[in-house]
PDB file of N, CA and C in Angstrom:
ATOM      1  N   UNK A   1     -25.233 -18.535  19.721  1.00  0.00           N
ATOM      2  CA  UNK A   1     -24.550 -17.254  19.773  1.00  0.00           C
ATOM      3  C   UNK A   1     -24.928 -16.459  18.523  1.00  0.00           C
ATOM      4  N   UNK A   2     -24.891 -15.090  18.916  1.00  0.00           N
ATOM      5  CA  UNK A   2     -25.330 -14.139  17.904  1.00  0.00           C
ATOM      6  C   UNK A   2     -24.455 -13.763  16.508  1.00  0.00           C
ATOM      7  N   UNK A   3     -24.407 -13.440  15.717  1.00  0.00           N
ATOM      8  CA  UNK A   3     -23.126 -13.668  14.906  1.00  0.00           C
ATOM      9  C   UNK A   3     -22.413 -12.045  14.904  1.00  0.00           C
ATOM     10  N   UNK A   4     -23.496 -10.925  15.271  1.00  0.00           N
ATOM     11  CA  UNK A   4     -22.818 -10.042  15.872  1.00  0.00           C
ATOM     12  C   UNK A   4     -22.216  -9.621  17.364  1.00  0.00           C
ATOM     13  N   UNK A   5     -22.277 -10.825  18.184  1.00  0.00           N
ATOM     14  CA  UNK A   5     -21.354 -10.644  19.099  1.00  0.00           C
ATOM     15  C   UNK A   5     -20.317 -11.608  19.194  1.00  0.00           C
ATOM     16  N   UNK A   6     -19.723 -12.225  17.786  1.00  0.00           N
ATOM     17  CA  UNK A   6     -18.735 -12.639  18.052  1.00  0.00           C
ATOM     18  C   UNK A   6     -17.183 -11.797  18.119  1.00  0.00           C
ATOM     19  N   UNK A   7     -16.405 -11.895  18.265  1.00  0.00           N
ATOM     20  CA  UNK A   7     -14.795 -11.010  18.643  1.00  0.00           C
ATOM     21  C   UNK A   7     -14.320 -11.225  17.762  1.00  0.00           C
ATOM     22  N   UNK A   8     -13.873 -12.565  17.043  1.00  0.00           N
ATOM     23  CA  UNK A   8     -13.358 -12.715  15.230  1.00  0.00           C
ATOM     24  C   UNK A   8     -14.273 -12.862  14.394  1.00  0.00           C
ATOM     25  N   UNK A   9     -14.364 -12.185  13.341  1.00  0.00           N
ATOM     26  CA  UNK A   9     -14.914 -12.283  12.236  1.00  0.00           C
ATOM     27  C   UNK A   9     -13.729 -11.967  11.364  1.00  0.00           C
ATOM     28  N   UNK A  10     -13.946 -12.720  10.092  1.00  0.00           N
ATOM     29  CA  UNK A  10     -13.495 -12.596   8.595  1.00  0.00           C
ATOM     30  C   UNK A  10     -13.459 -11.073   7.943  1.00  0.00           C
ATOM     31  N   UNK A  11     -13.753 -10.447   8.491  1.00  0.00           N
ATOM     32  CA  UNK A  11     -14.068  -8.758   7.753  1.00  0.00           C
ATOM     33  C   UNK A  11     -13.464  -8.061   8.216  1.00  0.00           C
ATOM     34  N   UNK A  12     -12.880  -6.905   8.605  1.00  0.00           N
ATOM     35  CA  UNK A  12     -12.031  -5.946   9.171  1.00  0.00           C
ATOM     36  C   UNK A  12     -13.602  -5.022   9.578  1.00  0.00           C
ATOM     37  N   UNK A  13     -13.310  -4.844  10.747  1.00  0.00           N
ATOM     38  CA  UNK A  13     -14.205  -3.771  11.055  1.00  0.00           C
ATOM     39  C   UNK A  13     -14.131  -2.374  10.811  1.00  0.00           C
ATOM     40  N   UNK A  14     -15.208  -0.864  10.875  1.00  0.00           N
ATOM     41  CA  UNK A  14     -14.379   0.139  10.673  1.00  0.00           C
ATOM     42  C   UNK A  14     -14.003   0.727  11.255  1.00  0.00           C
ATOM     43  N   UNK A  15     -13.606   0.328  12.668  1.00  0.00           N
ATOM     44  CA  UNK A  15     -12.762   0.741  13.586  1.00  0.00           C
ATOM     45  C   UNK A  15     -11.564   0.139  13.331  1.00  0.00           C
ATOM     46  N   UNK A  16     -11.113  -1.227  13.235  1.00  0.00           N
ATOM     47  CA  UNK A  16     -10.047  -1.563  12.748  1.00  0.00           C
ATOM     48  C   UNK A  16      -9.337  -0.836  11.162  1.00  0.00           C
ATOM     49  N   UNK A  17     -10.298  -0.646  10.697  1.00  0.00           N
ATOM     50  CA  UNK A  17      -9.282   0.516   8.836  1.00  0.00           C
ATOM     51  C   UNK A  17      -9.221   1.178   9.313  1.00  0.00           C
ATOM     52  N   UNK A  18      -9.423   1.924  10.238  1.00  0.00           N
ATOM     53  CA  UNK A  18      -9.193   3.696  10.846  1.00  0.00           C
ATOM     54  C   UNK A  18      -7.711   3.349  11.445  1.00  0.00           C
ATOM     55  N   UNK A  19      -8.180   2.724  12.305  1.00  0.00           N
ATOM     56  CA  UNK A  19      -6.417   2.626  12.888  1.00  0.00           C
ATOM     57  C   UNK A  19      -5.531   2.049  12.209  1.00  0.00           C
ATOM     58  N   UNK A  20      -5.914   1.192  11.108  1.00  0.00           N
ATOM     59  CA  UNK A  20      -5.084   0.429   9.556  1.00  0.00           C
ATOM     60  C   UNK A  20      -4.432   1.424   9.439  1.00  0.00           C
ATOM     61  N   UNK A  21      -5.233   2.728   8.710  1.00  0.00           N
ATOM     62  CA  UNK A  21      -4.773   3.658   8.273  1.00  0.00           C
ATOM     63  C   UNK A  21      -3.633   4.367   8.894  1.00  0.00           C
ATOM     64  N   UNK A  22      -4.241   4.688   9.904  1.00  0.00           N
ATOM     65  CA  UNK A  22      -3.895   5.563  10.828  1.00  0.00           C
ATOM     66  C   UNK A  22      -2.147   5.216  11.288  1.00  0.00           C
ATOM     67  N   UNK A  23      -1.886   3.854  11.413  1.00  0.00           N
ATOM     68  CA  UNK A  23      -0.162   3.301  11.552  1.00  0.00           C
ATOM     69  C   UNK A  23       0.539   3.412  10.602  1.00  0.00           C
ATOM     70  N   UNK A  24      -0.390   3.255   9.149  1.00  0.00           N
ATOM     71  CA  UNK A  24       0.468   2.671   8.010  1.00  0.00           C
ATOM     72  C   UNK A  24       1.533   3.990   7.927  1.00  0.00           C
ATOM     73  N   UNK A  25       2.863   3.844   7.515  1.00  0.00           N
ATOM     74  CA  UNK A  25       3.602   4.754   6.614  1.00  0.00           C
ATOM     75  C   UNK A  25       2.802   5.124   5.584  1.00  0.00           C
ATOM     76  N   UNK A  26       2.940   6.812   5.314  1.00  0.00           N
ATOM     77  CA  UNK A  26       2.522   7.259   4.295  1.00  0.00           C
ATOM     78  C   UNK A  26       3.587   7.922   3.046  1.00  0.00           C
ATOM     79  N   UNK A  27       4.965   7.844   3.704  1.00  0.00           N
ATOM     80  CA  UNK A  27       6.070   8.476   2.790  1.00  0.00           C
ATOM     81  C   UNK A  27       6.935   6.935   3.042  1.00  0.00           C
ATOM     82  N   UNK A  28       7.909   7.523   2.065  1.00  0.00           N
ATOM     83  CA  UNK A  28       8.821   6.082   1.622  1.00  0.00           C
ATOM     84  C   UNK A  28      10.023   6.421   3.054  1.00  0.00           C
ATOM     85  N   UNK A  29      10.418   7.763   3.508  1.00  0.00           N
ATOM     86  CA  UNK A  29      11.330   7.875   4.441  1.00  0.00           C
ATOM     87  C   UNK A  29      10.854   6.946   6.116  1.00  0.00           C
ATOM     88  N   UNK A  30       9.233   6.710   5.908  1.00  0.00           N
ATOM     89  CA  UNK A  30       8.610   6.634   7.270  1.00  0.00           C
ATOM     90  C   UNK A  30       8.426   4.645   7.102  1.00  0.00           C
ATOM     91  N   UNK A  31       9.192   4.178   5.699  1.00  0.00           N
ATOM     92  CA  UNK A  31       9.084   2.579   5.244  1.00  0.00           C
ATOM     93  C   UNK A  31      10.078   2.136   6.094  1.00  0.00           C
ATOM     94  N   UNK A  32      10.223   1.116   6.695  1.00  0.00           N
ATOM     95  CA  UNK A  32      11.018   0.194   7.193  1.00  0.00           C
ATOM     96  C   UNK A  32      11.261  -0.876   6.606  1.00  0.00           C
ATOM     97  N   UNK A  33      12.235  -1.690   6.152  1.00  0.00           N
ATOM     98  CA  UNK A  33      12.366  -2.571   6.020  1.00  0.00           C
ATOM     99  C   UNK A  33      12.682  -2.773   4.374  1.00  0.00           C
ATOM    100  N   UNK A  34      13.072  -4.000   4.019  1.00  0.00           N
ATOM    101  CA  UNK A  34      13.537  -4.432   2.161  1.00  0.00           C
ATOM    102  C   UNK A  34      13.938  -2.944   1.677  1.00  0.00           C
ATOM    103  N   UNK A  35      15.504  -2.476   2.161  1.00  0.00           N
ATOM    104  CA  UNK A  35      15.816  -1.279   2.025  1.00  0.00           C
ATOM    105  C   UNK A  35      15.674  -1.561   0.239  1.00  0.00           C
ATOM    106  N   UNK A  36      16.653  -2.757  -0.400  1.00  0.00           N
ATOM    107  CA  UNK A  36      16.596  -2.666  -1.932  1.00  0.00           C
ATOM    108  C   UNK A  36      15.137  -2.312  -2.639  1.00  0.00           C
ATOM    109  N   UNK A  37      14.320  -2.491  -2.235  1.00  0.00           N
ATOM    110  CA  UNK A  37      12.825  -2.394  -2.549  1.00  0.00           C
ATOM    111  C   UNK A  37      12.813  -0.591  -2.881  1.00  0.00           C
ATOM    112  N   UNK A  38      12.788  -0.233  -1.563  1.00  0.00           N
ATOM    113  CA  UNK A  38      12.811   1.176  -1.041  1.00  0.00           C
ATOM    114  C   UNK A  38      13.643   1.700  -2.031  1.00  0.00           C
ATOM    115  N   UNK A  39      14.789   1.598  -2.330  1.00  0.00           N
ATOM    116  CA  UNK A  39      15.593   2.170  -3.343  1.00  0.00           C
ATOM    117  C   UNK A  39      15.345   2.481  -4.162  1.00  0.00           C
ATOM    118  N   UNK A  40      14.725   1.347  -5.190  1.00  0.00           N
ATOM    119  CA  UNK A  40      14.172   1.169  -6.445  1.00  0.00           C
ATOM    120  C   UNK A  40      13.137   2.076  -6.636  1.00  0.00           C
ATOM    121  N   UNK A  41      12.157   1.932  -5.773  1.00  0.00           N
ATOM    122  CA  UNK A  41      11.280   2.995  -5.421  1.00  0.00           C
ATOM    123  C   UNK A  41      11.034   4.523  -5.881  1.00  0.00           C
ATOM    124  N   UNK A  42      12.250   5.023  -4.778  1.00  0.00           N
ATOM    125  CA  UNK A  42      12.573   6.324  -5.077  1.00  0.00           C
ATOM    126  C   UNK A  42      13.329   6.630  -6.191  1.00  0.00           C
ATOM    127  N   UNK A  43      14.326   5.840  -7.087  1.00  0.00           N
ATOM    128  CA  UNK A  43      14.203   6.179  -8.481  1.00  0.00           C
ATOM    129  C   UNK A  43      13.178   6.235  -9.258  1.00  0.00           C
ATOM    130  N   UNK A  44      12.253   5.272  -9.071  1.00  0.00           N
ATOM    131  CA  UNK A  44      11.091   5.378  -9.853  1.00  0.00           C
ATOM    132  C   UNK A  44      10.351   6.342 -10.104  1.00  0.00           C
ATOM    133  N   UNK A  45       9.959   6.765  -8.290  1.00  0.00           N
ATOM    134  CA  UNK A  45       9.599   8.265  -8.013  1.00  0.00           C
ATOM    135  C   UNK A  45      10.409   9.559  -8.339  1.00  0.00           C
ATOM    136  N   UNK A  46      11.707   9.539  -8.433  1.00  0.00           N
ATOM    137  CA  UNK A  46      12.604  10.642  -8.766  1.00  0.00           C
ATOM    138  C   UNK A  46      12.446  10.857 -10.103  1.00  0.00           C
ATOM    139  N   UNK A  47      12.908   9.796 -10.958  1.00  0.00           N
ATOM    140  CA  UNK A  47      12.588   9.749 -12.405  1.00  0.00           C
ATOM    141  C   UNK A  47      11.252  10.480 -12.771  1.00  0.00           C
ATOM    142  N   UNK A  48      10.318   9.991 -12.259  1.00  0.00           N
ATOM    143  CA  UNK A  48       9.092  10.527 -12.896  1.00  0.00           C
ATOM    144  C   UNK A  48       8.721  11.912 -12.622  1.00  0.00           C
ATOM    145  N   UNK A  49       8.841  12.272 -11.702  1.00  0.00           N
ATOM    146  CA  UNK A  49       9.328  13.752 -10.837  1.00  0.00           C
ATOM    147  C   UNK A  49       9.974  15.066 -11.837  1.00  0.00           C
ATOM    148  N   UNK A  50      11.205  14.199 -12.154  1.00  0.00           N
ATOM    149  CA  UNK A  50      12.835  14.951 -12.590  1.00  0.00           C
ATOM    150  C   UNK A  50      11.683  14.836 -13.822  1.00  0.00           C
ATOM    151  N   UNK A  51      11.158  14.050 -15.011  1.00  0.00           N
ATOM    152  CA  UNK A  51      10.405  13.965 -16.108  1.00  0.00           C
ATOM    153  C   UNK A  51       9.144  14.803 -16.546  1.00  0.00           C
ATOM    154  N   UNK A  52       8.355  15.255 -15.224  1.00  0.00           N
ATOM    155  CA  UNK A  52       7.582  15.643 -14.896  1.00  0.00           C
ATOM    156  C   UNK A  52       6.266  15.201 -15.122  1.00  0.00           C
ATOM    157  N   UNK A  53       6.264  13.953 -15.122  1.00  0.00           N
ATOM    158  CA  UNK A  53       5.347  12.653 -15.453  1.00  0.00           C
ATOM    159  C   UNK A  53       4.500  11.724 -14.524  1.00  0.00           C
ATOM    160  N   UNK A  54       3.686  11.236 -15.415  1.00  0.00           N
ATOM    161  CA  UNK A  54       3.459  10.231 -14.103  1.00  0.00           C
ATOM    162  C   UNK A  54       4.328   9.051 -14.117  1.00  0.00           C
ATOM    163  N   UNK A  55       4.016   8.193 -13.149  1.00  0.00           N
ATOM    164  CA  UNK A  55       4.665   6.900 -12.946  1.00  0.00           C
ATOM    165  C   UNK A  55       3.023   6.158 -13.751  1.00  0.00           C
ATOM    166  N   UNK A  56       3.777   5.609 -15.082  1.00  0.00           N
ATOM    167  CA  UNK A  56       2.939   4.982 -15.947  1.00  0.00           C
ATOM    168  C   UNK A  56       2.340   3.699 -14.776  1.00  0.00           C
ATOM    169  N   UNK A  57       2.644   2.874 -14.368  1.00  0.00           N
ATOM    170  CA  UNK A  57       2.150   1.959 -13.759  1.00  0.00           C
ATOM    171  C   UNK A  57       3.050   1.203 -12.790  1.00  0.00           C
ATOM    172  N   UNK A  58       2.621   0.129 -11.942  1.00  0.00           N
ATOM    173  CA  UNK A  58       3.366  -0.282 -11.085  1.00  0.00           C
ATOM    174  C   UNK A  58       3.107  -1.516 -10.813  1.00  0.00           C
ATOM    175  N   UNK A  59       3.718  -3.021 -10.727  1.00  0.00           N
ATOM    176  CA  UNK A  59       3.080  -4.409 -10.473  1.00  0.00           C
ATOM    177  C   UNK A  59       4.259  -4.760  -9.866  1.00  0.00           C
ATOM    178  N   UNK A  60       3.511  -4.831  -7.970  1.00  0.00           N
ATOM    179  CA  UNK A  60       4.005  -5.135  -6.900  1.00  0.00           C
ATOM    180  C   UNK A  60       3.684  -6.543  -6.645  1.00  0.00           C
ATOM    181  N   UNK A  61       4.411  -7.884  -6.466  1.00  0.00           N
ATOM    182  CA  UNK A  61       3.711  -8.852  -6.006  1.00  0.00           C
ATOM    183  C   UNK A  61       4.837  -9.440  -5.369  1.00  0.00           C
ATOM    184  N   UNK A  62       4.083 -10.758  -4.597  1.00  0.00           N
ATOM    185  CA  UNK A  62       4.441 -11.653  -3.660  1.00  0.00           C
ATOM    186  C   UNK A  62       3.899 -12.002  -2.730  1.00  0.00           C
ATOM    187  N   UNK A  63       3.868 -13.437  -1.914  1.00  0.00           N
ATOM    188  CA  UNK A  63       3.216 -13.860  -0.687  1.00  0.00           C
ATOM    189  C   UNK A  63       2.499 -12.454  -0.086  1.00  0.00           C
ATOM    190  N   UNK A  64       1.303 -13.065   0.840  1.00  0.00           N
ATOM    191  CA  UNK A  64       0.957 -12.001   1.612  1.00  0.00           C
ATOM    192  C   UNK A  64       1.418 -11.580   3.125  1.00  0.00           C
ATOM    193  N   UNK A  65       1.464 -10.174   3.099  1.00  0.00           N
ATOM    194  CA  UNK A  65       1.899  -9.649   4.046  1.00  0.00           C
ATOM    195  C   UNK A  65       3.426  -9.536   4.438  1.00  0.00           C
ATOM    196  N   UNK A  66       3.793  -9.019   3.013  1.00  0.00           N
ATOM    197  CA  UNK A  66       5.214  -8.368   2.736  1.00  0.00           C
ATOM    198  C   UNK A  66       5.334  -6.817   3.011  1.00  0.00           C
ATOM    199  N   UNK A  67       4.187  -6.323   2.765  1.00  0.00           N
ATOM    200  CA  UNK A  67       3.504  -4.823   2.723  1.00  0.00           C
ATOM    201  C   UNK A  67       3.672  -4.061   1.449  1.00  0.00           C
ATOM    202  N   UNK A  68       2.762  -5.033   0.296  1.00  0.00           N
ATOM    203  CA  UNK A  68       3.033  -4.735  -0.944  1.00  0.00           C
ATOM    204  C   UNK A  68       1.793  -3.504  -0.995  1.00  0.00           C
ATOM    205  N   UNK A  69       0.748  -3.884  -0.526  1.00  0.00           N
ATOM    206  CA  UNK A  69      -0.158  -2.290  -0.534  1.00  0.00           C
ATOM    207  C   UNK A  69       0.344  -0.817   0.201  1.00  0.00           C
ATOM    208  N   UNK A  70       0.392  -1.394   1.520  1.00  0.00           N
ATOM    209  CA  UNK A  70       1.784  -0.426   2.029  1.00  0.00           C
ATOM    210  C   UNK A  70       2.284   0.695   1.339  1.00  0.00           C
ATOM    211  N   UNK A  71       3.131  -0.139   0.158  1.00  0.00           N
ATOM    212  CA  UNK A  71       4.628   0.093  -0.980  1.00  0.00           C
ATOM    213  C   UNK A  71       3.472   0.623  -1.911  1.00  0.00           C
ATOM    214  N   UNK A  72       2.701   0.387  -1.926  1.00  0.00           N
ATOM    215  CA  UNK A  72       1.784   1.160  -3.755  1.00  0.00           C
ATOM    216  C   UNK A  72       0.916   2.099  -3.046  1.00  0.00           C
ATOM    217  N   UNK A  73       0.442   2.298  -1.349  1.00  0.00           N
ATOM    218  CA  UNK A  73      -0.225   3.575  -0.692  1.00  0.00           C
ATOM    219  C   UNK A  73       0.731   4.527  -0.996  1.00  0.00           C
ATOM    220  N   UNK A  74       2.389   4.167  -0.464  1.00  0.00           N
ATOM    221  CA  UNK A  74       3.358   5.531  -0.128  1.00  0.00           C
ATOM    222  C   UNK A  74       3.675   6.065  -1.699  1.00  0.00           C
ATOM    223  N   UNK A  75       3.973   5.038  -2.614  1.00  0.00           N
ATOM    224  CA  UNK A  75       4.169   5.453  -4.172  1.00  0.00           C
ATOM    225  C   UNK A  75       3.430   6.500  -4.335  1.00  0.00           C
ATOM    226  N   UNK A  76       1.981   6.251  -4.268  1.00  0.00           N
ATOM    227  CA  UNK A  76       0.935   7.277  -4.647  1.00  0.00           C
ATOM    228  C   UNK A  76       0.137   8.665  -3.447  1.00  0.00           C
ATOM    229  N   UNK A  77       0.987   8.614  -2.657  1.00  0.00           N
ATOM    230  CA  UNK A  77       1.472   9.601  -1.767  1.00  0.00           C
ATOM    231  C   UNK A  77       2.817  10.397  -2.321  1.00  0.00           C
ATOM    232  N   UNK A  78       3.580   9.851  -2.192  1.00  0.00           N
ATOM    233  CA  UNK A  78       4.724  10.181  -2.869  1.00  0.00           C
ATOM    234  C   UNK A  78       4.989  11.407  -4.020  1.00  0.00           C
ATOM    235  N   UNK A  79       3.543  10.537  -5.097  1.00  0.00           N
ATOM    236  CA  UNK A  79       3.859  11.319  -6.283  1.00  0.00           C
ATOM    237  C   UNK A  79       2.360  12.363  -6.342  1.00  0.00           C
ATOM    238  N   UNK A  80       1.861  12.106  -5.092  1.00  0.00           N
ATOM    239  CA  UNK A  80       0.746  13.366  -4.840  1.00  0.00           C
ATOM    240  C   UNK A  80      -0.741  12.620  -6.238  1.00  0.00           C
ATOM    241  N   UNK A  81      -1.066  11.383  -5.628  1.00  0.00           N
ATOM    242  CA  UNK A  81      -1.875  10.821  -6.878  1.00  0.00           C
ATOM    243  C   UNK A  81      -2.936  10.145  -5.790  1.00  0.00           C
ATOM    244  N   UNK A  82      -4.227   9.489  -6.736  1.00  0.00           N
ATOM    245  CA  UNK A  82      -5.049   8.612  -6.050  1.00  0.00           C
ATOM    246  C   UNK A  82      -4.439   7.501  -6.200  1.00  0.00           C
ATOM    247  N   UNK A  83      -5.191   6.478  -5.560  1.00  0.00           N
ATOM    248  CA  UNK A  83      -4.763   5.419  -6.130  1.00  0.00           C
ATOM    249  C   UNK A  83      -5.652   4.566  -6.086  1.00  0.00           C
ATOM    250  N   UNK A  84      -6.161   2.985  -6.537  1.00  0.00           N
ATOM    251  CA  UNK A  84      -6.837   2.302  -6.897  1.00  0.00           C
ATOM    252  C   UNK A  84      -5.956   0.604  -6.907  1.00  0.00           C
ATOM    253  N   UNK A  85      -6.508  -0.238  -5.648  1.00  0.00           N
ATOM    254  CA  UNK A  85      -5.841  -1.420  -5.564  1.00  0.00           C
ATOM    255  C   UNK A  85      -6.524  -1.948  -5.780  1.00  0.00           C
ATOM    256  N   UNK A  86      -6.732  -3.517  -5.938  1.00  0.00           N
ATOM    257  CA  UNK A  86      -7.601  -5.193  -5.985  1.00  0.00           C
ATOM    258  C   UNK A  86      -6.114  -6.199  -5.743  1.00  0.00           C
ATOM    259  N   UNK A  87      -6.756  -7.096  -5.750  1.00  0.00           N
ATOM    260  CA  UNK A  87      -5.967  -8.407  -5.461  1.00  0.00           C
ATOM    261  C   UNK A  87      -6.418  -9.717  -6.445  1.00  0.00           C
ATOM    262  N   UNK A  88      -5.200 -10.498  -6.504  1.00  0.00           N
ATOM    263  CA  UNK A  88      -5.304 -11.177  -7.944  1.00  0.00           C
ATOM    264  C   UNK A  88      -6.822 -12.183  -7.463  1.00  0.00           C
ATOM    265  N   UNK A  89      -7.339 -12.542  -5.924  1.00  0.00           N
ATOM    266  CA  UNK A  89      -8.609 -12.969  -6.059  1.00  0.00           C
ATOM    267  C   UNK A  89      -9.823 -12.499  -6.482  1.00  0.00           C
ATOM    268  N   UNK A  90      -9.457 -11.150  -6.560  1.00  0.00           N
ATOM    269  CA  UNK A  90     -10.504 -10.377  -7.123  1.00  0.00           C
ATOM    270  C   UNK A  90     -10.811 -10.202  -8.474  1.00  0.00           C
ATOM    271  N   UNK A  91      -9.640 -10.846  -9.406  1.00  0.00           N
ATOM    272  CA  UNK A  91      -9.218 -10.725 -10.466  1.00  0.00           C
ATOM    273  C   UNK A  91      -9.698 -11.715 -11.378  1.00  0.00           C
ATOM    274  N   UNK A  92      -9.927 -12.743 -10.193  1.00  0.00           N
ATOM    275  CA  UNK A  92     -10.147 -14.390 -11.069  1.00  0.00           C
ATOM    276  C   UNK A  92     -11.507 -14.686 -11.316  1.00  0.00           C
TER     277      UNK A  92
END
């Protein structure tokens, strides 16, 4: 078998990030779920706002697929910023 006609592969295709994208919440009102999370959040974001600042930095962690990128896309939506992720394997 060809290794481009297999159905799973290890990689996300770029039809699959388009529609990644395309579901994810992009505001904290459109987040579901770990309302305490969400909370914290929008002080963070209010604060820096009300300050007229940035949000100096942010270190989201835990098991995967909590929707910690998710939570650091809408942050930097939020506060109208780019943003720039990796993962601690990328790190090591």
């Amino acid at each position: 078998m060809i290794e481009a006609d297999r159905l799973i592969t290890p990689e996300a295709s770029t039809e699959d990030e388009v529609i990644d994208r395309a579901i994810r919440p992009k505001m904290l009102e459109d987040y579901t779920g770990q309302p305490h999370v969400c909370e914290q959040m929008e002080i963070f974001i209010q604060t820096a706002r009300n300050r007229d600042d940035a949000l100096d930095h942010l270190l989201i962690f835990g098991p995967p697929g909590l929707g910690k990128t998710t939570l650091a896309n809408i942050v930097a939506n939020e506060m109208g910023v780019n943003i720039k992720t990796t993962s601690g394997p990328v790190l090591e």
